[in-house]
PDB file of N, CA and C in Angstrom:
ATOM      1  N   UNK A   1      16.695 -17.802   0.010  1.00  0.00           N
ATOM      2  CA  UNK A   1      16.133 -17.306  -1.230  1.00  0.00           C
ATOM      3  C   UNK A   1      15.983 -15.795  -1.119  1.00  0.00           C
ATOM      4  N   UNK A   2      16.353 -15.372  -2.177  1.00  0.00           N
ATOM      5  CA  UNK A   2      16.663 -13.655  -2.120  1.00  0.00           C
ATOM      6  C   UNK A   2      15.596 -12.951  -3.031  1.00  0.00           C
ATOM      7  N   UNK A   3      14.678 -12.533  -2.560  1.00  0.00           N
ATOM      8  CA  UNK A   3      13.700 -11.484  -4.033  1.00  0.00           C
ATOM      9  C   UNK A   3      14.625 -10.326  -4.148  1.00  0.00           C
ATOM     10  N   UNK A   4      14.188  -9.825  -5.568  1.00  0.00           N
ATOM     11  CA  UNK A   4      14.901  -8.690  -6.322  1.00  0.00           C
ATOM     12  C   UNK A   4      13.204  -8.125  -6.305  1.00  0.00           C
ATOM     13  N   UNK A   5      13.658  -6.326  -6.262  1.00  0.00           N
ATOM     14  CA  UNK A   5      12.350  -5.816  -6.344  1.00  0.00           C
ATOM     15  C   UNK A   5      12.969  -5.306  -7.849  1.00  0.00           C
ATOM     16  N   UNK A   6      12.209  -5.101  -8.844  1.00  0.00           N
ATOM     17  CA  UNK A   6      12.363  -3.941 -10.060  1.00  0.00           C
ATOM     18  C   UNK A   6      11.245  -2.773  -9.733  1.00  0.00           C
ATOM     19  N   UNK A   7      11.949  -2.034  -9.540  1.00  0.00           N
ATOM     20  CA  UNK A   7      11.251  -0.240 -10.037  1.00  0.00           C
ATOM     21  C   UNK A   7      11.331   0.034 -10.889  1.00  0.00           C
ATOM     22  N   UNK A   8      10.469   0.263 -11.701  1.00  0.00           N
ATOM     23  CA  UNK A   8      10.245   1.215 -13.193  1.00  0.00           C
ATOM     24  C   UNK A   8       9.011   1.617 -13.520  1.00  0.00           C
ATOM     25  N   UNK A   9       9.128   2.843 -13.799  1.00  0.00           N
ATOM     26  CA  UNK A   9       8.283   4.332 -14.243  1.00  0.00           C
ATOM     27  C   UNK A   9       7.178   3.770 -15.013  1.00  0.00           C
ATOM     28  N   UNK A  10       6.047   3.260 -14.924  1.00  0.00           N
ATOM     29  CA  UNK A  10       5.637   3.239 -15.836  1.00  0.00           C
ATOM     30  C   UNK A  10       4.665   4.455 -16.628  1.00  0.00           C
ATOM     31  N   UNK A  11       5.002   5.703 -15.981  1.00  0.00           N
ATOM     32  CA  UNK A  11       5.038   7.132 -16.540  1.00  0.00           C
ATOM     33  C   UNK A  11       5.797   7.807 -15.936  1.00  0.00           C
ATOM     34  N   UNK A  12       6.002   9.040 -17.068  1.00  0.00           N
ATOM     35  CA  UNK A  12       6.741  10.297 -16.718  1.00  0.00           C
ATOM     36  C   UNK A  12       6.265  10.642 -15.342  1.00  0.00           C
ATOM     37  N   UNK A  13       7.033  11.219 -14.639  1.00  0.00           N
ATOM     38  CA  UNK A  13       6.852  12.057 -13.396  1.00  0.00           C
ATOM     39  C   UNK A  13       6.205  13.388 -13.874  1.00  0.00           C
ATOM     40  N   UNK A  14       4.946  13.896 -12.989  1.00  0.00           N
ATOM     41  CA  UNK A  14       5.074  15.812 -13.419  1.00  0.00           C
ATOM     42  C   UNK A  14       6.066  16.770 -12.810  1.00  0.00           C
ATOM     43  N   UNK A  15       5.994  17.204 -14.438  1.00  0.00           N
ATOM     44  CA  UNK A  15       7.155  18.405 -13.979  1.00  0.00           C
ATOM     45  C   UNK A  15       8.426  17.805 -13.618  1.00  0.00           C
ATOM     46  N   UNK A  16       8.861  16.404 -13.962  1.00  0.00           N
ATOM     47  CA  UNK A  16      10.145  15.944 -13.659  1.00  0.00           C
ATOM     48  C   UNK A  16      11.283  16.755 -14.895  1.00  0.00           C
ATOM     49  N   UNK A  17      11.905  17.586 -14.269  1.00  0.00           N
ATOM     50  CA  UNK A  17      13.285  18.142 -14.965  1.00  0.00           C
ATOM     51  C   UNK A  17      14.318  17.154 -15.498  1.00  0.00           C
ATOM     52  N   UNK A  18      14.756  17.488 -16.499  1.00  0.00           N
ATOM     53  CA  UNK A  18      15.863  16.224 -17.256  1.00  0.00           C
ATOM     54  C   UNK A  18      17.186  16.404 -15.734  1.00  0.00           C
ATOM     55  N   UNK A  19      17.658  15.057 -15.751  1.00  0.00           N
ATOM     56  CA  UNK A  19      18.831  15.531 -14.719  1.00  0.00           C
ATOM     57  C   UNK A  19      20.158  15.367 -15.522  1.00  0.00           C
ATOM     58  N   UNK A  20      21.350  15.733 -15.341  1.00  0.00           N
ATOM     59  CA  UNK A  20      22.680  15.494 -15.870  1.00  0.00           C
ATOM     60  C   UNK A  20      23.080  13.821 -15.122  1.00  0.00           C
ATOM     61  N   UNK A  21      23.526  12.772 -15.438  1.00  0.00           N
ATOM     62  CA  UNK A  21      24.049  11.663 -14.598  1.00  0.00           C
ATOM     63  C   UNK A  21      24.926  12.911 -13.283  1.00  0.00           C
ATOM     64  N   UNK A  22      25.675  13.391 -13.684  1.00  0.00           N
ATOM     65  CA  UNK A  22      26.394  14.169 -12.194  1.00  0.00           C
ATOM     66  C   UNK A  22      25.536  14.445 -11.011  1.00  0.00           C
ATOM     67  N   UNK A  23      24.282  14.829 -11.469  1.00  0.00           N
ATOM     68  CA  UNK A  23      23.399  15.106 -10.857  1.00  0.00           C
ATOM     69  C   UNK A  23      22.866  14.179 -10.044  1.00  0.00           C
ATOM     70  N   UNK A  24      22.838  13.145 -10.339  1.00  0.00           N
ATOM     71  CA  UNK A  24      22.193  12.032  -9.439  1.00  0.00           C
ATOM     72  C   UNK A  24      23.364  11.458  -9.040  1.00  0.00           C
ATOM     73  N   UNK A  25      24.364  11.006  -9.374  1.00  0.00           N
ATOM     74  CA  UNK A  25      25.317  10.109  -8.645  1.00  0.00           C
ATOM     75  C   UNK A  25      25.881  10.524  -7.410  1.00  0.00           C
ATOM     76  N   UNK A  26      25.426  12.103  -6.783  1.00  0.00           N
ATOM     77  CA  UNK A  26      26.249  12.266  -5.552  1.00  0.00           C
ATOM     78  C   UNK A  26      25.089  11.359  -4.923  1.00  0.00           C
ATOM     79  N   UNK A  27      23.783  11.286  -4.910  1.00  0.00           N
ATOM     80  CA  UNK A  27      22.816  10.257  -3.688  1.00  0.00           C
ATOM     81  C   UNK A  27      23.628   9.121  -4.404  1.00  0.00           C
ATOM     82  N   UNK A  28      23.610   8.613  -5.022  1.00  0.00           N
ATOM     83  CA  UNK A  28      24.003   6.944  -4.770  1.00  0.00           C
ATOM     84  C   UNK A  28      25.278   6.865  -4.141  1.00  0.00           C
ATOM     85  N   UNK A  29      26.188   7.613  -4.387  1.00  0.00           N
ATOM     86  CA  UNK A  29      27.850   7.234  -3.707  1.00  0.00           C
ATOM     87  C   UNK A  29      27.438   7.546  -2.066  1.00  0.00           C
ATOM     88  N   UNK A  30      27.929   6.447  -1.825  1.00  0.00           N
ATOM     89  CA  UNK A  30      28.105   6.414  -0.038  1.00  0.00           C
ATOM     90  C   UNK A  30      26.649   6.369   0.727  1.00  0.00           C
ATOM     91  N   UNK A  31      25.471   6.006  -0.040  1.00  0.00           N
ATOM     92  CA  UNK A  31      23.565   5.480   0.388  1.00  0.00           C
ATOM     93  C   UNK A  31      23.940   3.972   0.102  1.00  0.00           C
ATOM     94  N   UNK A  32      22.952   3.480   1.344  1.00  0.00           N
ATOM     95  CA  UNK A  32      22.545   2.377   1.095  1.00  0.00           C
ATOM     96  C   UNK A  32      21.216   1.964  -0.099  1.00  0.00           C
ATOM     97  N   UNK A  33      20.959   1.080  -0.384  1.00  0.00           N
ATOM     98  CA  UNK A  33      19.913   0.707  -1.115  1.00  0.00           C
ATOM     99  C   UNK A  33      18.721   1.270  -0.449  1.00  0.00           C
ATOM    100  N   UNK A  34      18.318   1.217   0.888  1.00  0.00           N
ATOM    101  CA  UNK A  34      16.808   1.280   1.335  1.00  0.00           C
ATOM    102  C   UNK A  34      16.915   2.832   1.648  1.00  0.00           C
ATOM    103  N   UNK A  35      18.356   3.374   1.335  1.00  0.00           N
ATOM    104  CA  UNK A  35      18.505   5.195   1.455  1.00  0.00           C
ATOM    105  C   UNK A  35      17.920   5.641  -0.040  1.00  0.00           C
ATOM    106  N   UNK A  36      18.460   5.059  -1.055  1.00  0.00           N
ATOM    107  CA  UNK A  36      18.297   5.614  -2.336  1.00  0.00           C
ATOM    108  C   UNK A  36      16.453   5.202  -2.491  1.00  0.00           C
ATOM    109  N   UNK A  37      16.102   4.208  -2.101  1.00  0.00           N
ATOM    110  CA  UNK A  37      14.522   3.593  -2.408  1.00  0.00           C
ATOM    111  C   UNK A  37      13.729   4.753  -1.512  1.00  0.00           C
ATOM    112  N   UNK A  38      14.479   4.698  -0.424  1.00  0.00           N
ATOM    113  CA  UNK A  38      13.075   5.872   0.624  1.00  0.00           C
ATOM    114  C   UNK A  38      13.056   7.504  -0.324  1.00  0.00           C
ATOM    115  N   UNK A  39      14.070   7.809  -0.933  1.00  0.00           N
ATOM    116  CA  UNK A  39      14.822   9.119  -1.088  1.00  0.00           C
ATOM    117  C   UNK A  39      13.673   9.269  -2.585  1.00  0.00           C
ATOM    118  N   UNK A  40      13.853   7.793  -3.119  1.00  0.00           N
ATOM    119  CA  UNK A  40      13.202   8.112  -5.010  1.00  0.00           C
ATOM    120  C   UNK A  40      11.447   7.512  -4.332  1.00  0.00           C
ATOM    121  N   UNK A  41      11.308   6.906  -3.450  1.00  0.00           N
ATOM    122  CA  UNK A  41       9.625   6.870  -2.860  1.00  0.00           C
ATOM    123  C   UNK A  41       9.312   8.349  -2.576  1.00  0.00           C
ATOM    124  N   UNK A  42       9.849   9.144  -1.426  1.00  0.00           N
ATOM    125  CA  UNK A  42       9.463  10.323  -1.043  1.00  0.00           C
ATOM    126  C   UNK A  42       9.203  11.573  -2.144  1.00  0.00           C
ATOM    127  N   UNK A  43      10.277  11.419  -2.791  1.00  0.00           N
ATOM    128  CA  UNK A  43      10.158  12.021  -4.370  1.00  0.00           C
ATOM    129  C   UNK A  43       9.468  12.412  -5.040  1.00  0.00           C
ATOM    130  N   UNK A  44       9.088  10.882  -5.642  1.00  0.00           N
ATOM    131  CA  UNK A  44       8.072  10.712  -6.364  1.00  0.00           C
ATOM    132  C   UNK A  44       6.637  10.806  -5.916  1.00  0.00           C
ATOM    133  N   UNK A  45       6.594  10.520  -4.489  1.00  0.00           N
ATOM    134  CA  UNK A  45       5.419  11.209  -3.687  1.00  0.00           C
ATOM    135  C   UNK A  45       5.226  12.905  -3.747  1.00  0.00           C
ATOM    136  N   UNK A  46       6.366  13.417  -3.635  1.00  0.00           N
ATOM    137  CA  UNK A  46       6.168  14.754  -3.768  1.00  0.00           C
ATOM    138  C   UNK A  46       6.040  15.070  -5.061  1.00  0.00           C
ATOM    139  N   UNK A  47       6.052  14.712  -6.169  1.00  0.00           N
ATOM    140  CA  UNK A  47       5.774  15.701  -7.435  1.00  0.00           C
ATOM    141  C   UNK A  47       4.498  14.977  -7.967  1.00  0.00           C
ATOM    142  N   UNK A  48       3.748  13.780  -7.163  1.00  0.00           N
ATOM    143  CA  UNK A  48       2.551  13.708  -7.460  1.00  0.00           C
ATOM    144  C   UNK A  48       1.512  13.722  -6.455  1.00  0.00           C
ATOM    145  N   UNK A  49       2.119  15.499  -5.927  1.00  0.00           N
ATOM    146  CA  UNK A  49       1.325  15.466  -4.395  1.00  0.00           C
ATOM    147  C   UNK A  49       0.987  15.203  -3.699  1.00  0.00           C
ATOM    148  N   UNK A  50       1.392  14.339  -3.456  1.00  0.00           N
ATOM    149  CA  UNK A  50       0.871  13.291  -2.420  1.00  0.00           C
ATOM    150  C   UNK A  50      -0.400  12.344  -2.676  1.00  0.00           C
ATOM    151  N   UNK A  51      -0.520  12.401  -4.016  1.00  0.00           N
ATOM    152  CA  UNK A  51      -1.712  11.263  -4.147  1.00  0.00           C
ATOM    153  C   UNK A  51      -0.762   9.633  -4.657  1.00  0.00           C
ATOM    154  N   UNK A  52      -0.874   9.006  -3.897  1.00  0.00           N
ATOM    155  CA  UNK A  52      -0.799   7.489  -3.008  1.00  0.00           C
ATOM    156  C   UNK A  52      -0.153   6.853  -4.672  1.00  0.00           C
ATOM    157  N   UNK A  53      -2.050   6.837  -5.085  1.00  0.00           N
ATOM    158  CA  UNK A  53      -2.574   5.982  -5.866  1.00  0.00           C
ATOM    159  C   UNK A  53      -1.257   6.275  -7.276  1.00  0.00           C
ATOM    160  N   UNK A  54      -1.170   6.978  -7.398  1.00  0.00           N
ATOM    161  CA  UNK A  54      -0.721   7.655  -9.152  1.00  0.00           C
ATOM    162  C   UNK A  54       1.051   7.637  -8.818  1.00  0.00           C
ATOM    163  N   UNK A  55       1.609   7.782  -7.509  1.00  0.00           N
ATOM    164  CA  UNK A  55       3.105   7.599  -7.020  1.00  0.00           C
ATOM    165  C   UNK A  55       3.217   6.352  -6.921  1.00  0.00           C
ATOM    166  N   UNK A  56       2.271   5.407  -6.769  1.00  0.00           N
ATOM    167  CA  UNK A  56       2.349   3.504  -6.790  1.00  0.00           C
ATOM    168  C   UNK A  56       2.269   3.517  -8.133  1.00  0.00           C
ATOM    169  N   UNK A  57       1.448   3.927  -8.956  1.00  0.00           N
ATOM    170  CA  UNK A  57       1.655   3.134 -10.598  1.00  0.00           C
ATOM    171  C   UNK A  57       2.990   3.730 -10.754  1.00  0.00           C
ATOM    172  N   UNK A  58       3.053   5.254 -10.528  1.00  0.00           N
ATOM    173  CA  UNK A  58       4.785   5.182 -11.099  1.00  0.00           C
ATOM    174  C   UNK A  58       6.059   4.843 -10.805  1.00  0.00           C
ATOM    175  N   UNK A  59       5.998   4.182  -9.887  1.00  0.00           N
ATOM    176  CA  UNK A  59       6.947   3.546  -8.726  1.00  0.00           C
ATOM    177  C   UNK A  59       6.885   2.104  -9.150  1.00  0.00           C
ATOM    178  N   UNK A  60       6.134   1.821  -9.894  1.00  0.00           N
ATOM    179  CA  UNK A  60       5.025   0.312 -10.484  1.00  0.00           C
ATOM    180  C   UNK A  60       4.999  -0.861  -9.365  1.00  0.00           C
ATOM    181  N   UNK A  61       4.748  -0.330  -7.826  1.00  0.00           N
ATOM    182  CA  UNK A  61       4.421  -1.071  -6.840  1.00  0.00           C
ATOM    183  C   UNK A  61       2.833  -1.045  -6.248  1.00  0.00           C
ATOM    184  N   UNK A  62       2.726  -1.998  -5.828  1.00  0.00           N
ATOM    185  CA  UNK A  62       0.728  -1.683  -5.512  1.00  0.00           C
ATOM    186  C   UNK A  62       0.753  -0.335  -4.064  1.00  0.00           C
ATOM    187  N   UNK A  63      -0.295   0.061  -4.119  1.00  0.00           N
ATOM    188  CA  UNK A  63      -0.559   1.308  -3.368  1.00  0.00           C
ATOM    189  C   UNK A  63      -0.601   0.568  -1.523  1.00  0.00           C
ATOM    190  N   UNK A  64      -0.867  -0.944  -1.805  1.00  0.00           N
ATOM    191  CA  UNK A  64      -0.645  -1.177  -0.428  1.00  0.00           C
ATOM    192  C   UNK A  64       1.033  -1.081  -0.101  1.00  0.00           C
ATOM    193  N   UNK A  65       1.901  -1.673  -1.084  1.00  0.00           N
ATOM    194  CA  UNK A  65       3.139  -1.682  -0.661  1.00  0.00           C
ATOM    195  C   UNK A  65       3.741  -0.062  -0.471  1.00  0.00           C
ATOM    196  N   UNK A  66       3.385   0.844  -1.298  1.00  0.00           N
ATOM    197  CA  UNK A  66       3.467   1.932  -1.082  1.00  0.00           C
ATOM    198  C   UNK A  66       3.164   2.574   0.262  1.00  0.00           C
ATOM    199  N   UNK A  67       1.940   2.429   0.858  1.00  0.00           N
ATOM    200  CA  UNK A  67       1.300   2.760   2.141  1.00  0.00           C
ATOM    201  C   UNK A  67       2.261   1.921   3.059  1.00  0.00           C
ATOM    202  N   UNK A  68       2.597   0.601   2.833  1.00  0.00           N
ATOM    203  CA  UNK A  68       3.649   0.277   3.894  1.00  0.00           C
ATOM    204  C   UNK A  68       4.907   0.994   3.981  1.00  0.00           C
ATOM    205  N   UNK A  69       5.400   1.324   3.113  1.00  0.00           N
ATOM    206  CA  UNK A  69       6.869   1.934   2.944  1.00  0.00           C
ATOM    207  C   UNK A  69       6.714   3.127   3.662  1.00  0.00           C
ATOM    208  N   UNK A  70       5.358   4.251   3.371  1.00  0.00           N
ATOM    209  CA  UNK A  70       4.834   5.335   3.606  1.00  0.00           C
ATOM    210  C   UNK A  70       5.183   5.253   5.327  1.00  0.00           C
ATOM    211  N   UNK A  71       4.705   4.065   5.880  1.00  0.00           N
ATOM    212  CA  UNK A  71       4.188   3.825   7.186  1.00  0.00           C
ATOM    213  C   UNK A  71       5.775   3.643   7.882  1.00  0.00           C
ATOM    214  N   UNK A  72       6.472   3.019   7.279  1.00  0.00           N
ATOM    215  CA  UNK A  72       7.736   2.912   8.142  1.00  0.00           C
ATOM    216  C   UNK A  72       8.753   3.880   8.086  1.00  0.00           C
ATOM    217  N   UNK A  73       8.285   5.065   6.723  1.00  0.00           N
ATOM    218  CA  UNK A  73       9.462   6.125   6.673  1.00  0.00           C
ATOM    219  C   UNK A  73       9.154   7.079   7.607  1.00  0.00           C
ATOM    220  N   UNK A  74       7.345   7.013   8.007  1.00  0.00           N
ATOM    221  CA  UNK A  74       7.068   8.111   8.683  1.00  0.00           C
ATOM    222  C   UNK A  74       7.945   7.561  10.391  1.00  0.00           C
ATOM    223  N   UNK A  75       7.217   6.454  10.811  1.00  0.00           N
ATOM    224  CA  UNK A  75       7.611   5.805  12.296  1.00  0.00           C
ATOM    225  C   UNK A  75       9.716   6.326  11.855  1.00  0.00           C
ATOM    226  N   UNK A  76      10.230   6.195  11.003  1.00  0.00           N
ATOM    227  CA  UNK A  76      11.568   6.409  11.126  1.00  0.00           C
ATOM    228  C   UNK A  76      11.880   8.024  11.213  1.00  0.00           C
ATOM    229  N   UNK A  77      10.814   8.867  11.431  1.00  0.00           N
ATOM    230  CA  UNK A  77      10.535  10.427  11.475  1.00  0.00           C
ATOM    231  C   UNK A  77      10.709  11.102  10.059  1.00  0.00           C
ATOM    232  N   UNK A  78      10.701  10.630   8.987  1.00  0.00           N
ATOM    233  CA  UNK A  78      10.243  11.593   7.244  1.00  0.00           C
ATOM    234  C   UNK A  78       9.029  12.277   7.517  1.00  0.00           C
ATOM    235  N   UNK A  79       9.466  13.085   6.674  1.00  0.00           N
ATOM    236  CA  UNK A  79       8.034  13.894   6.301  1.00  0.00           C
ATOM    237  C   UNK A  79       7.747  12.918   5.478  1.00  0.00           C
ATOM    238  N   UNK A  80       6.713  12.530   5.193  1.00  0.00           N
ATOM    239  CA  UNK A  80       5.810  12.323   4.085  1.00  0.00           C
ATOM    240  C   UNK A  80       4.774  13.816   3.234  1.00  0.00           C
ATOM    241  N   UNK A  81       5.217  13.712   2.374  1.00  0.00           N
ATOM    242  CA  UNK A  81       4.118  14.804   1.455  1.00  0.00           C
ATOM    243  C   UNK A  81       2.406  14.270   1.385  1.00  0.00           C
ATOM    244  N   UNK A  82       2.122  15.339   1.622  1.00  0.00           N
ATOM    245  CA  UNK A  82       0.789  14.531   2.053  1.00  0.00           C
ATOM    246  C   UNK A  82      -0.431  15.070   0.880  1.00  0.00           C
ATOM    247  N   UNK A  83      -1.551  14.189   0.741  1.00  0.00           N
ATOM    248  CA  UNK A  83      -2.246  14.603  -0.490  1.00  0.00           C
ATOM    249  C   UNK A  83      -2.686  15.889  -0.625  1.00  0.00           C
ATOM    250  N   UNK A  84      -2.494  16.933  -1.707  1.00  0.00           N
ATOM    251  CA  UNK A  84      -2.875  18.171  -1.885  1.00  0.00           C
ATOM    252  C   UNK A  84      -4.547  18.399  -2.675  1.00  0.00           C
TER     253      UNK A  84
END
């Protein structure tokens, strides 16, 4: 049995700039799935400074699953953006 996760925004990002599709399709060609998920987690951590809570509603995952993801990108050596 296979779960599907859905990600979706359930707000705007701050300060998120409109992108061109060109713009985003060089990360997806040649990333794996858990490359493109760590890449739009870290992200979205960074343009909401690092507060946890407000990058989980917009990610629309709970702040524990967030803190786990947080926890294994760091052990894989990421920066994590950290709360400002």
């Amino acid at each position: 049995m296979t779960q599907e996760t859905h990600v979706r925004a359930s707000e705007p990002l701050p300060d998120a700039p409109a992108m061109a599709p060109n713009q985003v399709v060089p990360l997806l060609i040649g990333a794996t799935v858990g490359e493109i998920e760590r890449e739009l987690v870290l992200q979205t951590l960074a343009r909401c400074d690092g507060n946890r809570t407000r990058a989980a509603r917009v990610l629309g995952v709970s702040v524990r699953t967030l803190r786990n993801k947080i926890r294994q990108y760091s052990a894989e050596g990421a920066e994590v953006p950290a709360h400002h």
